[in-house]
C-alpha atoms as a PDB file:
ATOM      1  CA  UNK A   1      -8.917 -16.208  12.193  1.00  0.00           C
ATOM      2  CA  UNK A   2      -9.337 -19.378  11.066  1.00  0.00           C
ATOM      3  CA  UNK A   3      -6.327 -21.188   9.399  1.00  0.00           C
ATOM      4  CA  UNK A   4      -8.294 -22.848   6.270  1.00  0.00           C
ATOM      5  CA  UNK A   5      -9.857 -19.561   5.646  1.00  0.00           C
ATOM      6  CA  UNK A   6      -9.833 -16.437   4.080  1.00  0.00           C
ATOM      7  CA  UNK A   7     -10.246 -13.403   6.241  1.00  0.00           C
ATOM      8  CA  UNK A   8     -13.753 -11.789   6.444  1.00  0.00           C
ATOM      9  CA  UNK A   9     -14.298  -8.011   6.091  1.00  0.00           C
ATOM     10  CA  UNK A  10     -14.263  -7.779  10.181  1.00  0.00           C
ATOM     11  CA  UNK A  11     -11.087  -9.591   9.727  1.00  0.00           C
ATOM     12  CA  UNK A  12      -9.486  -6.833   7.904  1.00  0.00           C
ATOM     13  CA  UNK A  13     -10.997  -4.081   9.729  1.00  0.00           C
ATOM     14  CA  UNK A  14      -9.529  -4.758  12.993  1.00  0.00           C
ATOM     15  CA  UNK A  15      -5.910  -6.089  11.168  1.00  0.00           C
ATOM     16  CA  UNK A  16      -3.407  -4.007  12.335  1.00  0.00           C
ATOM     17  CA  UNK A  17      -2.898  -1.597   9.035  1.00  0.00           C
ATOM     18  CA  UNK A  18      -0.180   0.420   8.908  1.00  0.00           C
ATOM     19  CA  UNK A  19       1.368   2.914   5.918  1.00  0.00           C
ATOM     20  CA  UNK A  20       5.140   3.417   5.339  1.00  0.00           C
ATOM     21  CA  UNK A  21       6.639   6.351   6.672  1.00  0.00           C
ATOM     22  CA  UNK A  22       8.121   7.257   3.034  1.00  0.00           C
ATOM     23  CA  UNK A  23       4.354   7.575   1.520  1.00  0.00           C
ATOM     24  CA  UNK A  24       3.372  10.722  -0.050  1.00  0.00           C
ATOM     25  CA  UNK A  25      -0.382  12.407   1.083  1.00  0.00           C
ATOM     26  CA  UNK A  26      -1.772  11.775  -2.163  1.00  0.00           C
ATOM     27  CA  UNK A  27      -0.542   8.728  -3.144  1.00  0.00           C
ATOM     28  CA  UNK A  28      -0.817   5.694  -0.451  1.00  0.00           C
ATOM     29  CA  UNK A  29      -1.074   1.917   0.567  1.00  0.00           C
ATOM     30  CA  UNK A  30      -1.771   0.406   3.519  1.00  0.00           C
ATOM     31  CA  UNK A  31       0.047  -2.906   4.382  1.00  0.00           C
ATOM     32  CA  UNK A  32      -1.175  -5.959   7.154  1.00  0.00           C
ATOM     33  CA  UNK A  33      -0.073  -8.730   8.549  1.00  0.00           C
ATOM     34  CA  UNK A  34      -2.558 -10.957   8.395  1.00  0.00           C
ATOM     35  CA  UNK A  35      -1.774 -13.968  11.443  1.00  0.00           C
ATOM     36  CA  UNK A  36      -3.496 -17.173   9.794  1.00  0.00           C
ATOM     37  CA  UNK A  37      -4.714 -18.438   6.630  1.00  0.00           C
ATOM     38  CA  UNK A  38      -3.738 -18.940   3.462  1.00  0.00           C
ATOM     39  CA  UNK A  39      -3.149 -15.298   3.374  1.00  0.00           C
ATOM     40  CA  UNK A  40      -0.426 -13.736   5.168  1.00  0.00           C
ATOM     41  CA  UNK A  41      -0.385  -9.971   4.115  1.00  0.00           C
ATOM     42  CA  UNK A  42      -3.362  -7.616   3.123  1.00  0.00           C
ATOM     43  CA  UNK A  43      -2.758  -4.331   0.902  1.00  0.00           C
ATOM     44  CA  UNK A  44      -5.564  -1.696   0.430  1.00  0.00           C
ATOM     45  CA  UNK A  45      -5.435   1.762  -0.901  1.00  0.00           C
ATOM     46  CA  UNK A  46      -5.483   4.056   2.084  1.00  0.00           C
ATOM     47  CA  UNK A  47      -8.124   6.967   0.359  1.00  0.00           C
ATOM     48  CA  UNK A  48     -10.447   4.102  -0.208  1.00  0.00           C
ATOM     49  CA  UNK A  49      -9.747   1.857   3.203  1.00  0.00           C
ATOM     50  CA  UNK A  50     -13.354   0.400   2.377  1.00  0.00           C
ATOM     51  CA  UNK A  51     -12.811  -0.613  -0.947  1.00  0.00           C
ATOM     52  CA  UNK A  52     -10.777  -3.371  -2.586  1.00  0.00           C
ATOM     53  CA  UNK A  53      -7.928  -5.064  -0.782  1.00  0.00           C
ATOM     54  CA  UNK A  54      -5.445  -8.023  -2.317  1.00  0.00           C
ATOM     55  CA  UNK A  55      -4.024 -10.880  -0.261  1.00  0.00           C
ATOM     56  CA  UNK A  56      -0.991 -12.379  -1.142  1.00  0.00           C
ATOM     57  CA  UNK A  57       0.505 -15.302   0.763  1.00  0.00           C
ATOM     58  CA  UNK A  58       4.373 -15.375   1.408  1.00  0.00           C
ATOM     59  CA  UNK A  59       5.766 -16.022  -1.182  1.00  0.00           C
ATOM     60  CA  UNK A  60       3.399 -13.633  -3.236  1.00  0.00           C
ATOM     61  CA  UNK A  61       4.693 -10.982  -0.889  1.00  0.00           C
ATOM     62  CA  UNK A  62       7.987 -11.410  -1.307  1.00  0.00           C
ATOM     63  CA  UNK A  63       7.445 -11.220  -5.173  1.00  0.00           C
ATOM     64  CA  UNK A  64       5.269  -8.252  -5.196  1.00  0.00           C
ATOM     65  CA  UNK A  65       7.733  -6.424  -3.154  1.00  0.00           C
ATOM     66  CA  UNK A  66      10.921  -7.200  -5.223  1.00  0.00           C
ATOM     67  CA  UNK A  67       9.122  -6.452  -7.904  1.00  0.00           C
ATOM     68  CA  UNK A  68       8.095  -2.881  -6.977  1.00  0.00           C
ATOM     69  CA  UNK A  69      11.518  -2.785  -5.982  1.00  0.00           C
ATOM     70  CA  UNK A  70      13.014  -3.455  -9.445  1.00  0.00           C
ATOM     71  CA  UNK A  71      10.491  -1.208 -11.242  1.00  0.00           C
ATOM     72  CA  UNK A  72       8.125  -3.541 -12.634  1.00  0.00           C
ATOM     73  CA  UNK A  73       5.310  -1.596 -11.607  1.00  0.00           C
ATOM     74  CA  UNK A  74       6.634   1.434 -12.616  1.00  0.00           C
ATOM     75  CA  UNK A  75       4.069   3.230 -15.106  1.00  0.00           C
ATOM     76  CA  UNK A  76       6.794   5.567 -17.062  1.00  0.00           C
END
């Protein structure tokens, strides 16, 4: 991958995806490192692994995960 670019759809395919051993069956995401670009991690939804995915870069990362961590996500 390219390091001024985003990554292409056969970029993500072949990214190394993997899902957290604490997921539930029903209810999963799929994280990757991504290794250049302005984008460093991928998410998708692992029932739809075709569909939509979001790219953050590190320091979007580090945000989304502290706040899934504090509950700012949380829908109740």
């Amino acid at each position: 991958m390219n390091e001024n670019r985003y990554p292409t759809a056969r970029d993500l395919a072949t990214a190394p995806w993997r899902t957290s051993t604490r997921s539930q069956t029903s209810n999963c995401v799929e994280v990757a490192p991504l290794r250049t670009g302005p984008a460093a991690v991928a998410l998708r939804d692992s029932k739809d692994r075709g569909g939509p995915v979001l790219l953050f870069n590190r320091a979007g990362w580090l945000g989304f995960i502290t706040g899934a961590k504090n509950g700012q996500f949380d829908l109740n």
